[in-house]
Protein backbone atom coordinates (compact mmCIF):
# COMPACT_ATOMS: atom_id res chain seq x y z
CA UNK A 1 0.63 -20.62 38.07
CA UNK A 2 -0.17 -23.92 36.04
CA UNK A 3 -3.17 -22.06 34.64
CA UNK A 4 -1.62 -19.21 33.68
CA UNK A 5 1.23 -20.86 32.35
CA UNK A 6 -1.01 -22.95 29.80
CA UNK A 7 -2.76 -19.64 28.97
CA UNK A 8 0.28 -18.37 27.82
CA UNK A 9 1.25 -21.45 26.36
CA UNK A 10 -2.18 -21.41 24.02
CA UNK A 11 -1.71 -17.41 22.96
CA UNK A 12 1.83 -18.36 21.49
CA UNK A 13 0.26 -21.55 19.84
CA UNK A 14 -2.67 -18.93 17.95
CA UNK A 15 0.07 -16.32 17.62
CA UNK A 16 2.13 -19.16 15.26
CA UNK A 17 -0.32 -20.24 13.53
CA UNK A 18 -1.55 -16.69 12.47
CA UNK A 19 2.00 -15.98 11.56
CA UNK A 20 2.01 -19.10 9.40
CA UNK A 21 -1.00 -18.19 7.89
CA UNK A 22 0.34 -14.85 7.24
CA UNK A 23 3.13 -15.67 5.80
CA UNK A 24 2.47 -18.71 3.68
CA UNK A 25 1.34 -16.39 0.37
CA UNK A 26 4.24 -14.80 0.71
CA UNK A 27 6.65 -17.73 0.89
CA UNK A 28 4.98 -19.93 -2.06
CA UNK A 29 4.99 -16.10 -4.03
CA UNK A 30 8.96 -15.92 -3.46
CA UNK A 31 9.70 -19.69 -4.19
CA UNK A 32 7.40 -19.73 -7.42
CA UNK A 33 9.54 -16.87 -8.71
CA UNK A 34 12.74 -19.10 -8.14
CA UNK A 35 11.22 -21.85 -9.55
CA UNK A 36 10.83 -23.47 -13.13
CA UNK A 37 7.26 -24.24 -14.68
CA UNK A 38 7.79 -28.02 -14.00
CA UNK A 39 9.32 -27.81 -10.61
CA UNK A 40 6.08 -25.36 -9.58
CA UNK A 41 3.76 -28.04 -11.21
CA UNK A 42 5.12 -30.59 -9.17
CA UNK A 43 5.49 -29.02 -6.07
CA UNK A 44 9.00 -29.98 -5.78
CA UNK A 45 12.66 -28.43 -5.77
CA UNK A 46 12.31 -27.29 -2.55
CA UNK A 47 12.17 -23.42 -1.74
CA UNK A 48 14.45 -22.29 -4.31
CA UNK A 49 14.60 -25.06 -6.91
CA UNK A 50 17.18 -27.23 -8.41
CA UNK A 51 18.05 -24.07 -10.79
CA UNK A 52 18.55 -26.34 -13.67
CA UNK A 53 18.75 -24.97 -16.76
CA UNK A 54 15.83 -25.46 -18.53
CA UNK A 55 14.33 -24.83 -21.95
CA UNK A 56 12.65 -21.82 -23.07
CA UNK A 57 9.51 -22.73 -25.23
CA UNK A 58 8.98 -19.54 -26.70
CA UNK A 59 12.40 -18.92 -27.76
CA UNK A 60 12.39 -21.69 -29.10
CA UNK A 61 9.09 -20.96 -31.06
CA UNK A 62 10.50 -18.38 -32.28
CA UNK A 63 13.16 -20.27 -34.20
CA UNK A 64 16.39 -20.72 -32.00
CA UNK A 65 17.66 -23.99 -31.14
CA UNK A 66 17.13 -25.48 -27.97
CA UNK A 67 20.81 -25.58 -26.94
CA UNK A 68 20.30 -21.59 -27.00
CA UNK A 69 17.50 -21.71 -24.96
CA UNK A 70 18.35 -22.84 -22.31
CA UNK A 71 18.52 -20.78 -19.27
CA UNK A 72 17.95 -20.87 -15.30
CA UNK A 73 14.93 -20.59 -13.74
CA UNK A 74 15.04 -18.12 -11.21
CA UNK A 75 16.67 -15.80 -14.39
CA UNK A 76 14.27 -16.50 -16.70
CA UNK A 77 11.37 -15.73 -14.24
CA UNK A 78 12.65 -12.01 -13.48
CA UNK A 79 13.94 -11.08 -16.84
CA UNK A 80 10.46 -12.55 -18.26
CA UNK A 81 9.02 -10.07 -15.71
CA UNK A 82 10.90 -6.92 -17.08
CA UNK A 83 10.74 -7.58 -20.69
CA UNK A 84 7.23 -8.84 -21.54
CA UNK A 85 5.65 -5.27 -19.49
CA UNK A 86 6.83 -2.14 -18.86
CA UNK A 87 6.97 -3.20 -15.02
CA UNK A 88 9.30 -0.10 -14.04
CA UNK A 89 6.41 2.45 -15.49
CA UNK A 90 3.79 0.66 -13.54
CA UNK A 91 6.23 1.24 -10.17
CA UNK A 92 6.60 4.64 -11.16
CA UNK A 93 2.72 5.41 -11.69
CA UNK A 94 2.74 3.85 -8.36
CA UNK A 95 5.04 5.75 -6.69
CA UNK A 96 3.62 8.75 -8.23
CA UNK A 97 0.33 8.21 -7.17
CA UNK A 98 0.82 7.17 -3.74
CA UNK A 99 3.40 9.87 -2.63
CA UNK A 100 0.76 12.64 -4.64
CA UNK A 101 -2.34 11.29 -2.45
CA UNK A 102 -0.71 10.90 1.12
CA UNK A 103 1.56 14.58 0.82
CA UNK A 104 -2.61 16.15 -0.28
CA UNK A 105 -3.72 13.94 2.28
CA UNK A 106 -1.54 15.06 4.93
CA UNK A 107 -1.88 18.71 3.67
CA UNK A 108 -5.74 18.37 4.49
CA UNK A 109 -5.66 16.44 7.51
CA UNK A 110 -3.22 17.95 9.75
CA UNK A 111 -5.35 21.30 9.75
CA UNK A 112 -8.71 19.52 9.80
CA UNK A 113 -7.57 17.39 12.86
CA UNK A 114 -5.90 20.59 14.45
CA UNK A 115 -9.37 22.26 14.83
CA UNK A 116 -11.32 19.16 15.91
CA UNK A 117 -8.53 18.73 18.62
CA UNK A 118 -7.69 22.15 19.39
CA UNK A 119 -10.07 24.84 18.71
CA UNK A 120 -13.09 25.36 20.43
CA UNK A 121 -16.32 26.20 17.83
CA UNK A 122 -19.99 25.62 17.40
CA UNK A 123 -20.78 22.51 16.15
CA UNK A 124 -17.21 20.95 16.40
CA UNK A 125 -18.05 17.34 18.18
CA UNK A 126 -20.92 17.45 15.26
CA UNK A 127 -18.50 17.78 12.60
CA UNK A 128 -16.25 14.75 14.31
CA UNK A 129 -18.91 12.96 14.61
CA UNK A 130 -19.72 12.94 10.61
CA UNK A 131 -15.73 12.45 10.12
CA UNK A 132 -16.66 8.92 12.20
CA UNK A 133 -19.68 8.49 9.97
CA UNK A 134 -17.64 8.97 6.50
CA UNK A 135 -15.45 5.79 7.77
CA UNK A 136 -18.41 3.88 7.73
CA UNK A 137 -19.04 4.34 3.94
CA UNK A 138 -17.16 2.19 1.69
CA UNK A 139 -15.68 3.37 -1.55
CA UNK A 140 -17.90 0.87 -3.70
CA UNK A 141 -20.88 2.86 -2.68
CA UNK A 142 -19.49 6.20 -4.10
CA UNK A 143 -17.64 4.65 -6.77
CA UNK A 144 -20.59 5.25 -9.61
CA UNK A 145 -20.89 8.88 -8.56
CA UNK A 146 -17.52 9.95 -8.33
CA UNK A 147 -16.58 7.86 -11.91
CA UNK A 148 -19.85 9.81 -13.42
CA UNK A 149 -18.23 13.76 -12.56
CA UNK A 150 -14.70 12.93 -13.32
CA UNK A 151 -16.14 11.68 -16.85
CA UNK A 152 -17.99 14.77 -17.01
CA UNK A 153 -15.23 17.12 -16.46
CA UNK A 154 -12.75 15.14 -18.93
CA UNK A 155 -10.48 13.30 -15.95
CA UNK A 156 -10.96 9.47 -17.32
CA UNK A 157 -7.58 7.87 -17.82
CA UNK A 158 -5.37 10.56 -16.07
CA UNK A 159 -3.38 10.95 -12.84
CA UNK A 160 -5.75 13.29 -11.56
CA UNK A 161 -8.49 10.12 -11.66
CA UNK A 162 -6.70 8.02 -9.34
CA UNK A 163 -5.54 10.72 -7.26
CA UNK A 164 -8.43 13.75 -6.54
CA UNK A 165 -10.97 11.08 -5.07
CA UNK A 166 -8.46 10.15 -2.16
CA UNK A 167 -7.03 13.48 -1.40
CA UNK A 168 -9.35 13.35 1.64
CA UNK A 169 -8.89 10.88 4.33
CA UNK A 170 -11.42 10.97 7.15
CA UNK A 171 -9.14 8.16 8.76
CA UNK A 172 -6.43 10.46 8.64
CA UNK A 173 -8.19 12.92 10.52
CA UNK A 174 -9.55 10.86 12.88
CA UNK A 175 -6.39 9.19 13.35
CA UNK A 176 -4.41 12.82 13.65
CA UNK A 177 -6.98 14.15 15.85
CA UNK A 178 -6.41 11.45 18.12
CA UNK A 179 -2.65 12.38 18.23
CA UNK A 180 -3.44 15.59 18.92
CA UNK A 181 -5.61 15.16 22.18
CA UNK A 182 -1.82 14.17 23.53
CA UNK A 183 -0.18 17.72 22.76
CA UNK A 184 -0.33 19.81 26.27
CA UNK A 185 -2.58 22.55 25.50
CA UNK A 186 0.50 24.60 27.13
CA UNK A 187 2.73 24.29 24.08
CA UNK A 188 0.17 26.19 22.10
CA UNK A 189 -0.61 28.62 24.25
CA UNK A 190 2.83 28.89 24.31
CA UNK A 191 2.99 29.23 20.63
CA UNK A 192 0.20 31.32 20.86
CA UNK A 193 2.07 33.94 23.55
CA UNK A 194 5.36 33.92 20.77
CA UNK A 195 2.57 35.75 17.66
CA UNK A 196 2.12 32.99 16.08
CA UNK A 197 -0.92 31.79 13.76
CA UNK A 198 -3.17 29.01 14.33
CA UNK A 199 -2.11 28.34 10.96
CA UNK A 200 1.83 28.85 11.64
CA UNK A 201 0.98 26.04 15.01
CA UNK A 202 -0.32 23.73 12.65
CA UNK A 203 2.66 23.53 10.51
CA UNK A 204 5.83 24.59 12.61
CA UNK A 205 4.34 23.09 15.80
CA UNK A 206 2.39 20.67 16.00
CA UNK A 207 3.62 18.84 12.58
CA UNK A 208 7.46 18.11 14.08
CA UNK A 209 5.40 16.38 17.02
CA UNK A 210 3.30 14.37 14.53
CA UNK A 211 5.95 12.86 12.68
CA UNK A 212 5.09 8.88 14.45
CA UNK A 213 1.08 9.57 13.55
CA UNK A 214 2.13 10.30 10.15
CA UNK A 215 4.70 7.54 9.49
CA UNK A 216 1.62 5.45 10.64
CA UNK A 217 -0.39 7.00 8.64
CA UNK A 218 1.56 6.77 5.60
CA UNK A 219 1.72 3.10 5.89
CA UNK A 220 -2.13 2.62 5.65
CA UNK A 221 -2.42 5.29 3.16
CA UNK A 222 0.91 4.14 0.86
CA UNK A 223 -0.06 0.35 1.28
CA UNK A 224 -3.79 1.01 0.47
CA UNK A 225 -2.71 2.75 -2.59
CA UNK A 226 -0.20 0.92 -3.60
CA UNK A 227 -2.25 -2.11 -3.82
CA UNK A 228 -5.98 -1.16 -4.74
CA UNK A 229 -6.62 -2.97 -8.08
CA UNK A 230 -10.64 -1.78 -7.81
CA UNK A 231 -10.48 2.26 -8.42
CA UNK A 232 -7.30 2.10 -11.05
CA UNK A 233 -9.60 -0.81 -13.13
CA UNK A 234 -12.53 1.86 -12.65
CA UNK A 235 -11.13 5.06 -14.39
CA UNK A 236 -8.13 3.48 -16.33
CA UNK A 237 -9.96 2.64 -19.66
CA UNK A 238 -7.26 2.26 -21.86
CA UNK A 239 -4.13 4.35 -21.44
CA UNK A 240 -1.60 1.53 -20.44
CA UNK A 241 1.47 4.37 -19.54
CA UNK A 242 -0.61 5.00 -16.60
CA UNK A 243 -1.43 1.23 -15.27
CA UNK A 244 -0.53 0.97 -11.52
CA UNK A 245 1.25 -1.82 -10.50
CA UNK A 246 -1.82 -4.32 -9.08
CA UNK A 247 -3.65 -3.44 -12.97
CA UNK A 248 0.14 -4.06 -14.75
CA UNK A 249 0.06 -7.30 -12.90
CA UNK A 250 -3.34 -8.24 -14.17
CA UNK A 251 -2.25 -7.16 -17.84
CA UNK A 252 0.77 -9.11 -17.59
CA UNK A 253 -1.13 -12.33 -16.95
CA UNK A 254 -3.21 -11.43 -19.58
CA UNK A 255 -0.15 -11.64 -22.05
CA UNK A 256 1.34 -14.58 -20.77
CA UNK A 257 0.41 -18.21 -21.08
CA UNK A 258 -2.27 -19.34 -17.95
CA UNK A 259 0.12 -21.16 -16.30
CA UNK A 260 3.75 -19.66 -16.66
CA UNK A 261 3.17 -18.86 -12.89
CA UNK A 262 6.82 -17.66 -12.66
CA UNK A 263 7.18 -14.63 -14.48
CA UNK A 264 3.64 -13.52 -12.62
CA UNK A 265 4.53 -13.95 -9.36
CA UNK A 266 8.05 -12.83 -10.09
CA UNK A 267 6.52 -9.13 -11.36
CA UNK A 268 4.42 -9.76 -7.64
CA UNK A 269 7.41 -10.38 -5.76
CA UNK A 270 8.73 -7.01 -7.08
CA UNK A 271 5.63 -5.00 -6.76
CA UNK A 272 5.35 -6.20 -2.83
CA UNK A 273 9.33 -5.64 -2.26
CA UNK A 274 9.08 -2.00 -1.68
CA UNK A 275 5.79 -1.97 0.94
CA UNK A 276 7.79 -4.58 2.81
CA UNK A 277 11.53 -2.92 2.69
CA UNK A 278 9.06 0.55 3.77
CA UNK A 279 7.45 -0.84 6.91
CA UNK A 280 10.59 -2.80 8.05
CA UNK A 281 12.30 0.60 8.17
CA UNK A 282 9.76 2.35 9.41
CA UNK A 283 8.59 -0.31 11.97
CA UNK A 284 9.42 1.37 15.38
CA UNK A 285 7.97 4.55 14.67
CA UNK A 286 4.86 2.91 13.27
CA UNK A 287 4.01 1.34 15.93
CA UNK A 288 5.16 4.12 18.48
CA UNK A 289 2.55 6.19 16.43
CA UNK A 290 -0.24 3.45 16.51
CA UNK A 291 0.42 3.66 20.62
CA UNK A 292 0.27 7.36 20.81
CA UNK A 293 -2.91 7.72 19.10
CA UNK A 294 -4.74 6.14 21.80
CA UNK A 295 -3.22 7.71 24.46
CA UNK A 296 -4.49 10.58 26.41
């Protein structure tokens, strides 16, 4: 009992410090946003400053007095975020591009993972077995090739660039595949008995008993989206209307003074918000669909 009650004791100990670890970013990203320039420099103010008015240098470069520019931190930090970018285009290019690649994604998957689980063919455990292969191959090794025929067919600095490469996800198959070895072969056959397609099954069957795998699945996919900075830096040249948010972050440093931390991890605070308010609401069922994958 004395052993196992230390055990336990050291598991919480690691499990706190990861979640300090984890979290840390995210708290000093928050309190910077709150903060003023001086207060971050300093390290002081607490979590969410003194909110002391403070003044504005560059309105007052720009002429006004310094009794005009005065204004509170945490205000300053956020309206300096919406006004020096366009920070609600680069949410919408990321909301468009997320939602276009998981609903293609899904669209592929579900019938791919259908027939790997389901359907008995030649060659099917050879076929998974090159869907386990393609998760092995990260997307810096095809990232030459793929940039070389979307310049060739005239898709450089479009939507179709940073959303065609990713319309198929071999972890989504493998992941709904998995889900799928848990459906009783009886409610097909069922299905089956009723006239219905194997196509029909895939889509009025066995998608209403996928919905946890593909909350799960959206997570991964939405989150890895939403936050690659590598592929949108790739094929987005020029055209700043369709900067995602991690490249509109970038840009906005790139406008701003070095240091002004506060506006940049103000714009950060934003672009994070919506993963985070996403997975809190969708917590139970993620992880109910994370369970029920390996199941059998």
């Amino acid at each position: 009992m004395m052993r196992s009650g230390v055990g336990e004791t050291f598991k919480h100990i690691v499990l706190l410090i990861g979640v300090v670890i984890v979290i840390a970013p995210f708290y000093m990203m928050v309190s910077y946003s709150l903060k003023s320039p001086s207060e971050i420099q300093t390290g002081s103010g607490g979590f969410a400053g003194s909110q002391q008015p403070f003044v504005d240098e560059y309105c007052v470069k720009l002429g006004n007095p310094e009794t005009a520019c005065k204004v509170r931190p945490a205000v300053y930090n956020y309206v300096t975020a919406f006004s020096k970018a366009p920070l609600l285009r680069y949410l919408l290019n990321g909301v468009v591009v997320t939602v276009s690649i998981f609903l293609i994604q899904v669209v592929v998957a579900l019938p791919c993972a259908y027939a790997l689980s389901k359907l008995t063919f030649y060659g099917r455990d050879v076929v998974f077995s090159l869907v386990l292969f393609c998760l092995l191959i990260p997307v810096h090794a095809i990232a030459l090739p793929l940039y070389i025929m979307l310049s060739k067919v005239g898709l450089i600095n479009s939507y179709a660039a940073l959303i065609v490469p990713w319309t198929i996800s071999v972890f989504g198959i493998f992941l709904m595949r998995q889900f799928f070895m848990t459906v009783p072969d009886e409610l097909i056959d069922a299905a089956r008995m009723d006239g219905m397609s194997e196509f029909s099954i895939v889509w009025r069957v066995m998608l209403p008993t996928a919905v946890p795998a593909l909350l799960a699945f959206a997570i991964f996919s939405v989150v890895a989206h939403w936050n690659d900075y590598f592929w949108p830096r790739v094929v987005i040249t020029g055209n700043q209307d369709l900067f995602t948010p991690p490249l509109g972050l970038r840009d906005f440093r790139g406008d701003l003074d070095g240091n002004d931390y506060g506006p940049m991890m103000a714009i950060a605070t934003v672009i994070v918000t919506p993963l985070v308010v996403a997975f809190l609401i969708a917590q139970r069922r993620f992880i109910e669909g994370i369970t029920l994958t390996g199941m059998k």
